[in-house]
N, C-alpha and C. Protein backbone atom coordinates (compact mmCIF):
# COMPACT_ATOMS: atom_id res chain seq x y z
N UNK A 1 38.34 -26.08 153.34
CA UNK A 1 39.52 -26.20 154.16
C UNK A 1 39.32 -25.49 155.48
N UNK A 2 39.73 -25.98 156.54
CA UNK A 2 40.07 -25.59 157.41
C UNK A 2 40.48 -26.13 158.68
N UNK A 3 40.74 -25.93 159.92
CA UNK A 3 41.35 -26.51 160.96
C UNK A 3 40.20 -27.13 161.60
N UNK A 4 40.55 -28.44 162.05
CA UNK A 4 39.19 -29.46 162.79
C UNK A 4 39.59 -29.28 164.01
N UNK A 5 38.17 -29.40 164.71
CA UNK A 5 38.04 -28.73 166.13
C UNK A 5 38.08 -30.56 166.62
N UNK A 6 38.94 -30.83 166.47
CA UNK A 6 39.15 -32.35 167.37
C UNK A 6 39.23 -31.94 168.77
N UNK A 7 39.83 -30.44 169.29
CA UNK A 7 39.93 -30.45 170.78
C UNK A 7 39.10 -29.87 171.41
N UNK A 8 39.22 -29.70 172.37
CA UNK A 8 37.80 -28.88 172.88
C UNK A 8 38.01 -27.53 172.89
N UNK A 9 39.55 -27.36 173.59
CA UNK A 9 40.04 -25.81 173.02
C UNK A 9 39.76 -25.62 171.79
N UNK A 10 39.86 -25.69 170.84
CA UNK A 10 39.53 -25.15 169.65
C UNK A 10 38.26 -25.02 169.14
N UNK A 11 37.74 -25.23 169.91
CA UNK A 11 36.12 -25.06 169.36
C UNK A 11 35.31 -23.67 170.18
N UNK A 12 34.78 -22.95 168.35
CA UNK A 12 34.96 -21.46 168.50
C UNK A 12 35.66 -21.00 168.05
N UNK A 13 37.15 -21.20 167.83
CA UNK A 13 37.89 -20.42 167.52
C UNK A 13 38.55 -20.48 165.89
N UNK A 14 37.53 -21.30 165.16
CA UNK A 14 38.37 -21.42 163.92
C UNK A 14 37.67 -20.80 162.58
N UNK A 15 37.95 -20.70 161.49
CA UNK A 15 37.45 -19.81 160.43
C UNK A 15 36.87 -21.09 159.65
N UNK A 16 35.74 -20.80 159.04
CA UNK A 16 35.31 -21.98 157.91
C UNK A 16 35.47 -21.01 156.90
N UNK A 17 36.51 -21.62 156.42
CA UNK A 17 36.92 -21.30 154.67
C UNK A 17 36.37 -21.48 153.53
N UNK A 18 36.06 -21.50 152.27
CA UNK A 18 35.25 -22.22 151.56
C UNK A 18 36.21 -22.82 150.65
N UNK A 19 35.15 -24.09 150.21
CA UNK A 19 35.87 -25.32 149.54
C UNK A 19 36.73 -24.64 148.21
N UNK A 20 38.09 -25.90 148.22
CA UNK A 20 39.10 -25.32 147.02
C UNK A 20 38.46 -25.45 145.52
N UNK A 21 37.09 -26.21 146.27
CA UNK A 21 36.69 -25.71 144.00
C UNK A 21 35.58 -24.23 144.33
N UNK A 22 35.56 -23.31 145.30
CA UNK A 22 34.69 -22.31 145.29
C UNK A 22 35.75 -22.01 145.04
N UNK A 23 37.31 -21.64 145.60
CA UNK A 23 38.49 -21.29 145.46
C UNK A 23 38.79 -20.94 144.20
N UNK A 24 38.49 -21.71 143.03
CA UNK A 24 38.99 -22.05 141.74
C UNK A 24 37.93 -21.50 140.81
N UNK A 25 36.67 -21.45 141.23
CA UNK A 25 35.80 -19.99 140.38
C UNK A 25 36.41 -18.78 140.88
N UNK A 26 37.15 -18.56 141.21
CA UNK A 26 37.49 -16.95 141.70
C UNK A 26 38.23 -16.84 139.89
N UNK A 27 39.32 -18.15 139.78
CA UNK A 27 39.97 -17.82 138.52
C UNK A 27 40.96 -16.74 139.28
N UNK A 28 41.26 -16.70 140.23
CA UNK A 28 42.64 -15.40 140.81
C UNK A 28 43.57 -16.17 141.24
N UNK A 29 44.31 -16.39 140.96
CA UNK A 29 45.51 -16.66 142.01
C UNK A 29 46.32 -15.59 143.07
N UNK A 30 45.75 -14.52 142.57
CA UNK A 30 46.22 -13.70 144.06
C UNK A 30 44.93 -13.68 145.41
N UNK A 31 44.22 -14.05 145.04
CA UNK A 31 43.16 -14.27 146.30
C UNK A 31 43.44 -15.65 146.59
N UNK A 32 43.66 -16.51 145.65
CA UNK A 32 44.24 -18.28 146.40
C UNK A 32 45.38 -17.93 146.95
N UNK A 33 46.67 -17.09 146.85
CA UNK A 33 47.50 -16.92 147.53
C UNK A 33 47.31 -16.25 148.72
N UNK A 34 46.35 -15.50 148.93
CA UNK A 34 45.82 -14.71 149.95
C UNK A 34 44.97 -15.97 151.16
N UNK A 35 44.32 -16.58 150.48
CA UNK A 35 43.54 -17.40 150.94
C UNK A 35 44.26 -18.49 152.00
N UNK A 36 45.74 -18.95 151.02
CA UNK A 36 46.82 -19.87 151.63
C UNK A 36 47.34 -19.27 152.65
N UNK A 37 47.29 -17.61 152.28
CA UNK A 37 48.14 -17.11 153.86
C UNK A 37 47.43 -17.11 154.61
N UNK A 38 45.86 -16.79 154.55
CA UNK A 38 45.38 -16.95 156.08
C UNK A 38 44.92 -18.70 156.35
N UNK A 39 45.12 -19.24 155.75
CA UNK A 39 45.00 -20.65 156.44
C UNK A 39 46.39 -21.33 157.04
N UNK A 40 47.37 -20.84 156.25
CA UNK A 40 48.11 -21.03 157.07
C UNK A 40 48.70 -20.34 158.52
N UNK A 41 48.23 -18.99 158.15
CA UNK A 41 48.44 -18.14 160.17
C UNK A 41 47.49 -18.95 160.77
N UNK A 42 46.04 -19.47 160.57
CA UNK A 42 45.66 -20.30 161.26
C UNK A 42 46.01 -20.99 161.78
N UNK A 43 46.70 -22.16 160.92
CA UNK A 43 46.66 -22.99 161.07
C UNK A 43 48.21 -22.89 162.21
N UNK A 44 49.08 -22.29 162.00
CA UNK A 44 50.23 -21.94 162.51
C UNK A 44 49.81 -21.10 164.16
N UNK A 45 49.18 -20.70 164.29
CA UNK A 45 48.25 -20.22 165.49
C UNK A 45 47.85 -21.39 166.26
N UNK A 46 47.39 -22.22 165.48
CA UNK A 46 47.01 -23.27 166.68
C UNK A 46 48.33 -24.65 167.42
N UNK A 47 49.27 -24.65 166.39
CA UNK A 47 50.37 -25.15 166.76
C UNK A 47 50.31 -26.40 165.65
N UNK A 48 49.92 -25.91 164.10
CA UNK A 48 49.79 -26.99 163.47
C UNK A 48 51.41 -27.17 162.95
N UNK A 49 51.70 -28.10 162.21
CA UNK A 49 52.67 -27.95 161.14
C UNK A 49 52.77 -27.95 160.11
N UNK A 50 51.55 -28.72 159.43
CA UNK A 50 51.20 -29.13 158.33
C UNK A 50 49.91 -28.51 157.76
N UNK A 51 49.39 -28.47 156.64
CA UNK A 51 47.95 -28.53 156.20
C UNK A 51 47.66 -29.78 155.14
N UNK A 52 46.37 -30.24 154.94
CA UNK A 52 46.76 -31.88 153.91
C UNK A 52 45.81 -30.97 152.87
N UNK A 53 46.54 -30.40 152.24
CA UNK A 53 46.09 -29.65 150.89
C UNK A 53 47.68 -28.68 150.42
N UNK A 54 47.09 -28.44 148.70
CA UNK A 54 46.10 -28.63 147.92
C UNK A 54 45.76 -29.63 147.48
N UNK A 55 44.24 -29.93 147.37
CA UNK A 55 43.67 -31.32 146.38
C UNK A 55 43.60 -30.73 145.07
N UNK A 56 44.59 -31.04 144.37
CA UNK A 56 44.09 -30.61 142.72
C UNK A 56 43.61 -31.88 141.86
N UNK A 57 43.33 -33.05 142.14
CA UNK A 57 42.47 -33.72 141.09
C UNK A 57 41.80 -33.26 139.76
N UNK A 58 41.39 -33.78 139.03
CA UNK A 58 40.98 -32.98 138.06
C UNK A 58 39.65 -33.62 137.92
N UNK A 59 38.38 -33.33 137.70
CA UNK A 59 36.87 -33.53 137.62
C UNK A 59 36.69 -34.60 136.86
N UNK A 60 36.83 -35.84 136.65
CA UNK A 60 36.98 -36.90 135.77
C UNK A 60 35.19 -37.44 136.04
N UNK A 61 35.00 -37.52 136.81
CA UNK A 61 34.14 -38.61 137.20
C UNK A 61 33.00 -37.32 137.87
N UNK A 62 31.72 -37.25 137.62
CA UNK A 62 30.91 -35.90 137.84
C UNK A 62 30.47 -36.18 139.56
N UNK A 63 29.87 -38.07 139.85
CA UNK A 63 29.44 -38.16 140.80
C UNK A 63 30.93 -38.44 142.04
N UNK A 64 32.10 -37.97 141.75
CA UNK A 64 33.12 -38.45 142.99
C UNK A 64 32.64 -37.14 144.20
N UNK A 65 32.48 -38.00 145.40
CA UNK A 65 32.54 -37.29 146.51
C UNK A 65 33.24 -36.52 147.26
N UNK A 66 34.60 -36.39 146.29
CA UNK A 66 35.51 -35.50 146.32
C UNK A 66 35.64 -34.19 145.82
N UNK A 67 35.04 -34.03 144.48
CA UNK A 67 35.26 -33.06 143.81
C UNK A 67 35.21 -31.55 144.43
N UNK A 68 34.54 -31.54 145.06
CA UNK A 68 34.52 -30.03 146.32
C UNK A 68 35.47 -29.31 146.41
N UNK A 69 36.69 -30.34 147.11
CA UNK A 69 37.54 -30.18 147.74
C UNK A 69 38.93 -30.42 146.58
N UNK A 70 38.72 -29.99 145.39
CA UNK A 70 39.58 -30.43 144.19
C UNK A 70 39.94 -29.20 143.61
N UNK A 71 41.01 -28.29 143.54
CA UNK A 71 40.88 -27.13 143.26
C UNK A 71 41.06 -26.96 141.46
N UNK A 72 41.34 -28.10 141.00
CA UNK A 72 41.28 -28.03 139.22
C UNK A 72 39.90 -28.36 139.08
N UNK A 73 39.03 -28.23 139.57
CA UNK A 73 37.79 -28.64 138.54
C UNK A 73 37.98 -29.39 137.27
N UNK A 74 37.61 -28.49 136.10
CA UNK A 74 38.01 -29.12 134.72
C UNK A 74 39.38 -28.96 133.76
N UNK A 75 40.42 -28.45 134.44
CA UNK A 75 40.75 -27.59 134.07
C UNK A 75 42.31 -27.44 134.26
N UNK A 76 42.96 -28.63 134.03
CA UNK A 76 44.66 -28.57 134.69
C UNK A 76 45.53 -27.57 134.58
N UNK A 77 45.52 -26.72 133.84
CA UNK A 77 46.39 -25.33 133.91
C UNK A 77 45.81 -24.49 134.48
N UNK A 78 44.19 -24.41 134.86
CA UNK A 78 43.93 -23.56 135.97
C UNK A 78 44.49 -24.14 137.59
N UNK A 79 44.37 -25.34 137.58
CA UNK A 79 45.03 -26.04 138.81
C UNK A 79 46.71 -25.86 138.98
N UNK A 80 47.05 -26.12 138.22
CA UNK A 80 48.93 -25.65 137.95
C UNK A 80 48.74 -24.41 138.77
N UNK A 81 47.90 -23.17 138.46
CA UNK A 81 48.22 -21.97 138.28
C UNK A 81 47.74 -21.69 140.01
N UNK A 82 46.93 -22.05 140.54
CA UNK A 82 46.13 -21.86 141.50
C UNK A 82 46.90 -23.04 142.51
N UNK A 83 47.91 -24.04 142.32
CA UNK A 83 48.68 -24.94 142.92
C UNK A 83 49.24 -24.12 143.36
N UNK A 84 50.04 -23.07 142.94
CA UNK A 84 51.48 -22.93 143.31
C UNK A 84 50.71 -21.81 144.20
N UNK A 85 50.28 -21.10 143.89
CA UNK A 85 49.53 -19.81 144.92
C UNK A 85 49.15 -20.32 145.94
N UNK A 86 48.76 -21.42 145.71
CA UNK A 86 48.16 -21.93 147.18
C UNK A 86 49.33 -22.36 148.28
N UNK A 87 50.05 -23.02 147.38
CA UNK A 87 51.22 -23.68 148.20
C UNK A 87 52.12 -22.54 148.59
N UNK A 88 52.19 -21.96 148.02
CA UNK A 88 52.85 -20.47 148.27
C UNK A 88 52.69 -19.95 149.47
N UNK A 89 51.42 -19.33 149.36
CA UNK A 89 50.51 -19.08 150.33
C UNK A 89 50.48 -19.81 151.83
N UNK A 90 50.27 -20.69 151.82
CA UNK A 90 50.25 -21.60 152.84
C UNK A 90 52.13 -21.29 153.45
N UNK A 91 52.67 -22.13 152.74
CA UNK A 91 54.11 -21.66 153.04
C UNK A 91 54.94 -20.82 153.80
N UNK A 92 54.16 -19.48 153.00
CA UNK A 92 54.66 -18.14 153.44
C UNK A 92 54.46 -17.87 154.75
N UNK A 93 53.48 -18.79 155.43
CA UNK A 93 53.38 -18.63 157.08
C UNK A 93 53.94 -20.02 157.95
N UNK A 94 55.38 -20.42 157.47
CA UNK A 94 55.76 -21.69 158.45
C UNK A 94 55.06 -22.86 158.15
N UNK A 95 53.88 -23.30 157.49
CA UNK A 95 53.67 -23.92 157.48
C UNK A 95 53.64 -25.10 156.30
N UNK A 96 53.73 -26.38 156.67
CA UNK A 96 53.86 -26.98 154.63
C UNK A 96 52.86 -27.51 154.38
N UNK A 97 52.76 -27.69 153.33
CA UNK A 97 51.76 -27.72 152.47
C UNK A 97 51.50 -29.40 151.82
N UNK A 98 50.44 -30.17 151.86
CA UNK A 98 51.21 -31.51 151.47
C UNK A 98 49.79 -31.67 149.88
N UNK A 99 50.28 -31.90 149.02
CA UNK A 99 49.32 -32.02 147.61
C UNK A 99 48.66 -33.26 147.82
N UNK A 100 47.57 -33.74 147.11
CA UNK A 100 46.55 -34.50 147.14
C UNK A 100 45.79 -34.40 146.14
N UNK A 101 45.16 -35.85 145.86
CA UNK A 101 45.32 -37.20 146.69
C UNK A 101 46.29 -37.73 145.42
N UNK A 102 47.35 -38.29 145.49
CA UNK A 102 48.37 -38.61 144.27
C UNK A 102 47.72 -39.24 142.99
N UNK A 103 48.19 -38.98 141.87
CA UNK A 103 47.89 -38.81 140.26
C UNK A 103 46.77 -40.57 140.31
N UNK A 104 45.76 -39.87 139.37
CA UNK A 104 44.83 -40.71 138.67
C UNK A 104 43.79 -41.43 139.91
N UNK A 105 43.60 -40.23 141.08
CA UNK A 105 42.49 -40.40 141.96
C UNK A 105 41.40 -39.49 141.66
N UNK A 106 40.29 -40.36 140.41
CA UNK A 106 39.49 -39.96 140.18
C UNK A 106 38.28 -40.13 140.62
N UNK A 107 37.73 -41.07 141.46
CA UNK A 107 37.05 -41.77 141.90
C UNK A 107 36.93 -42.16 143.21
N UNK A 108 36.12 -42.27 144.08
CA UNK A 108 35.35 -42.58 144.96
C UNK A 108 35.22 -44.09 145.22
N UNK A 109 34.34 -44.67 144.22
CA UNK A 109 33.71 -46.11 144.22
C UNK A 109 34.62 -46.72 143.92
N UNK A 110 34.67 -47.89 144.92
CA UNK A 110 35.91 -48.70 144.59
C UNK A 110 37.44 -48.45 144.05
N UNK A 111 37.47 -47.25 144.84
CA UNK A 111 38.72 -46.45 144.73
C UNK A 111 39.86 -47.59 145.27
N UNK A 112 39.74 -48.81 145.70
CA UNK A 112 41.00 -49.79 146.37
C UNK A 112 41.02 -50.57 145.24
N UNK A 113 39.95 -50.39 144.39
CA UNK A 113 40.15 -51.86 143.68
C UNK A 113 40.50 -51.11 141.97
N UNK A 114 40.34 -49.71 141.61
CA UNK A 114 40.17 -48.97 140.33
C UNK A 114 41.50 -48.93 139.94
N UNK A 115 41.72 -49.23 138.76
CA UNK A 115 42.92 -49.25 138.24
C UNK A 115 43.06 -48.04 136.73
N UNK A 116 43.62 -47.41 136.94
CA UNK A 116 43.78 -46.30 135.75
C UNK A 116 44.82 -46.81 134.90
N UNK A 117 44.97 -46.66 133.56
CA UNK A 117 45.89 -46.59 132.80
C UNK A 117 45.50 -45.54 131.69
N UNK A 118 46.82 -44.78 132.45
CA UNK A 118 47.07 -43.26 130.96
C UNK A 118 48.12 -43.25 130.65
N UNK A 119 48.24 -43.02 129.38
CA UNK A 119 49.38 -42.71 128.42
C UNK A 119 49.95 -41.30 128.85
N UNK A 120 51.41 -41.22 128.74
CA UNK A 120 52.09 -40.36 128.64
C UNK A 120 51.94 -39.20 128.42
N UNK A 121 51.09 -38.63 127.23
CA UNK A 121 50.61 -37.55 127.13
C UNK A 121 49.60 -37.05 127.29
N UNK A 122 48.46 -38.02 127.91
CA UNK A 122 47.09 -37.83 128.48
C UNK A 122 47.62 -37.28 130.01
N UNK A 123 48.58 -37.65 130.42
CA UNK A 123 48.91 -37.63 131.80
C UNK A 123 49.39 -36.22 132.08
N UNK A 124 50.59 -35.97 131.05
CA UNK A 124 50.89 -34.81 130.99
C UNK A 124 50.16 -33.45 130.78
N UNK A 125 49.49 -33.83 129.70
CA UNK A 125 48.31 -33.04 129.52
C UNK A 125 47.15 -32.45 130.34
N UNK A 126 46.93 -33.46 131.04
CA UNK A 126 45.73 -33.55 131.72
C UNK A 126 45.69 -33.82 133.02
N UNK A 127 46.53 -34.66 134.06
CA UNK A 127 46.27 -35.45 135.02
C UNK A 127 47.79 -34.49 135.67
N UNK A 128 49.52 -34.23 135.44
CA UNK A 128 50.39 -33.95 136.00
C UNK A 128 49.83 -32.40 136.53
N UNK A 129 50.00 -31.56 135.20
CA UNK A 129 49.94 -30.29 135.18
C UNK A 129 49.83 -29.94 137.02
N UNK A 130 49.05 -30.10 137.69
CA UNK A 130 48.45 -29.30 139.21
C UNK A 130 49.55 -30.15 139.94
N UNK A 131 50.33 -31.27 139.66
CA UNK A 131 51.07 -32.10 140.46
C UNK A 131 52.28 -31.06 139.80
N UNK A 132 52.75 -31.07 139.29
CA UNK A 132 53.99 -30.69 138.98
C UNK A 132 53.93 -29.11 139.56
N UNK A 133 53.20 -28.72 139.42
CA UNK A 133 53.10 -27.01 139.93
C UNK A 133 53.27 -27.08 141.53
N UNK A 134 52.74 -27.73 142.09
CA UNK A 134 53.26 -28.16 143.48
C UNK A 134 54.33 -28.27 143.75
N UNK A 135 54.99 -29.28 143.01
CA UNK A 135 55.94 -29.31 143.50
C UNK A 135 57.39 -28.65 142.72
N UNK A 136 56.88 -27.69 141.99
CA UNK A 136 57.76 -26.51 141.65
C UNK A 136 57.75 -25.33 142.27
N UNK A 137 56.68 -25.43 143.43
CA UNK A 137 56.19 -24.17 144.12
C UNK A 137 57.02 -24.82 145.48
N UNK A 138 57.61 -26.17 145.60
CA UNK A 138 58.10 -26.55 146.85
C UNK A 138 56.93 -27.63 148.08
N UNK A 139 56.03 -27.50 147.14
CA UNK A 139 55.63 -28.45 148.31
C UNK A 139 56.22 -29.33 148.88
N UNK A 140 55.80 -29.35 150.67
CA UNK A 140 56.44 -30.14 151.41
C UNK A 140 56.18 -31.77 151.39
N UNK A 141 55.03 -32.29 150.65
CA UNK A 141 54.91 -33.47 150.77
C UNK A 141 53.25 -34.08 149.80
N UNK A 142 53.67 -35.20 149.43
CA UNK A 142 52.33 -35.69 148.79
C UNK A 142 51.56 -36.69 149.41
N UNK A 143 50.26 -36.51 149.66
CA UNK A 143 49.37 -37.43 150.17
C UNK A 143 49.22 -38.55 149.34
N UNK A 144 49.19 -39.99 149.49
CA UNK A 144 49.09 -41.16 148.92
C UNK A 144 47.66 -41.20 148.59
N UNK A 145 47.29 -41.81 147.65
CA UNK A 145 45.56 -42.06 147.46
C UNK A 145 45.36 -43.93 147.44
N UNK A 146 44.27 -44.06 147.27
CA UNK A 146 44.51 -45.37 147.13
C UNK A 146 44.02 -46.22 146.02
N UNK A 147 43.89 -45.37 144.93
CA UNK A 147 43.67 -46.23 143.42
C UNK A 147 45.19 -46.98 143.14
N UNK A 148 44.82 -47.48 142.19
CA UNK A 148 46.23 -48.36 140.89
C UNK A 148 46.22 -47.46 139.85
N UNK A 149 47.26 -47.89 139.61
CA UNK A 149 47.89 -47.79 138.04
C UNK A 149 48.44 -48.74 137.39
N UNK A 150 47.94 -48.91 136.36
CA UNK A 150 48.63 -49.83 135.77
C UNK A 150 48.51 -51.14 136.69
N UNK A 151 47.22 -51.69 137.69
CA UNK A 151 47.63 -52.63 138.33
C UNK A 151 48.68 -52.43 139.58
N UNK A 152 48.62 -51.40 139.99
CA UNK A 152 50.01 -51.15 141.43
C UNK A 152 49.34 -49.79 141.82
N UNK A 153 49.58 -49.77 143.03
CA UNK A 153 49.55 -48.71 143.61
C UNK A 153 49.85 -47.96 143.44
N UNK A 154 49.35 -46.42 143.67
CA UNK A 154 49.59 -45.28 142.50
C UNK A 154 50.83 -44.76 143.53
N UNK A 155 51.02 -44.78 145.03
CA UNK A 155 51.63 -44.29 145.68
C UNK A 155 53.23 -45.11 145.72
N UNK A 156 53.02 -46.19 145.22
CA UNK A 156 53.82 -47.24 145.26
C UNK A 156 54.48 -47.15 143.63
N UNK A 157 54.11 -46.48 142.83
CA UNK A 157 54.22 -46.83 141.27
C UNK A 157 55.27 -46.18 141.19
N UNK A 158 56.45 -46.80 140.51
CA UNK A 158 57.90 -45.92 140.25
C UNK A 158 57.77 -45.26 139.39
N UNK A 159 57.20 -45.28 138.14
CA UNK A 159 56.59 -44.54 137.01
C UNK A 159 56.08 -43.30 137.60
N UNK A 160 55.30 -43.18 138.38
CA UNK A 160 54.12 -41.68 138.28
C UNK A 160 55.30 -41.10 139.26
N UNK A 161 55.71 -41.82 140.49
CA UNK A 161 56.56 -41.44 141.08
C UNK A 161 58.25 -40.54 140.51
N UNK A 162 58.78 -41.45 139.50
CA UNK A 162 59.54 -40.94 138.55
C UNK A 162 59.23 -39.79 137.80
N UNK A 163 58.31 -39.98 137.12
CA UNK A 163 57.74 -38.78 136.60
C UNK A 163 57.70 -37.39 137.29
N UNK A 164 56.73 -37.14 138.10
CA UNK A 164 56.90 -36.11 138.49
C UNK A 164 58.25 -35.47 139.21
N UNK A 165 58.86 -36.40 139.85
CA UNK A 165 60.39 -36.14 140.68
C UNK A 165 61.04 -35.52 139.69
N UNK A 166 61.14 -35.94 138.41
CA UNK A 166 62.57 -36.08 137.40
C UNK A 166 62.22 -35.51 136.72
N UNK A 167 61.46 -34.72 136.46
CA UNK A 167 60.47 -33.54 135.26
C UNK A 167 61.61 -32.63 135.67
């Protein structure tokens, strides 16, 4: 994570952070909350409003080109736990926080065309846990991904959508 030097002012002046799955071997949530506050004075320093994290995905797939940047690794109640610190964190300096990439983006390859179907308690179990901690911690917003479910868009799906809202 950190702020992209798209301008020219900003180049030089920004911190390289390390990725939210180095984040997630710490196993602390008071250093991910620590971590959220200084990315967000950063990020709030430069005149941001937003940050597009946390990615809590969960490690499904070993070769996705994502996983880096996924702060559950294997591990959805470590992601729950390390969600809300983060979002916290971030927060606590003006700034919001938006979760990523929305439920059952496991994959990379043919991520437009991949269609997931999980049951109810695989989901809960396994796939909500880091989504729901988000947004019990207040996150300001969720990033769309672009797999299916069930055949529909996961961002579009009233189900996953329902779900987490109405928990």
């Amino acid at each position: 994570g950190g702020f992209r030097t798209m301008w020219t002012e900003t180049v030089g002046s920004v911190t390289v952070f390390p990725s939210l799955l180095a984040m997630a071997a710490t196993w602390n949530d008071k250093t991910v909350f620590a971590f959220g506050q200084a990315l967000g004075k950063e990020f709030s320093a430069k005149g941001a409003n937003a940050i597009l994290g946390p990615s809590v995905n969960v490690h499904r797939v070993a070769r996705n080109g994502r996983n880096f940047e996924y702060m559950s690794g294997d591990d959805p109640m470590l992601g729950a736990a390390l969600a809300t610190a983060y979002v916290k964190g971030v927060q606590s300096q003006g700034i919001f926080a938006v979760v990523k990439h929305w439920v059952f983006n496991e994959q990379e390859t043919h991520r437009g065309a991949e269609s997931s179907k999980v049951d109810d308690k695989t989901s809960w179990e396994l796939y909500y846990p880091a989504f729901q901690a988000a947004v019990d911690a207040g996150v300001g917003a969720a990033m769309c991904s672009y797999n299916k479910v069930s055949g529909e868009y996961s961002c579009a799906n009233k189900k996953t959508l329902d779900d987490l809202h109405n928990r």
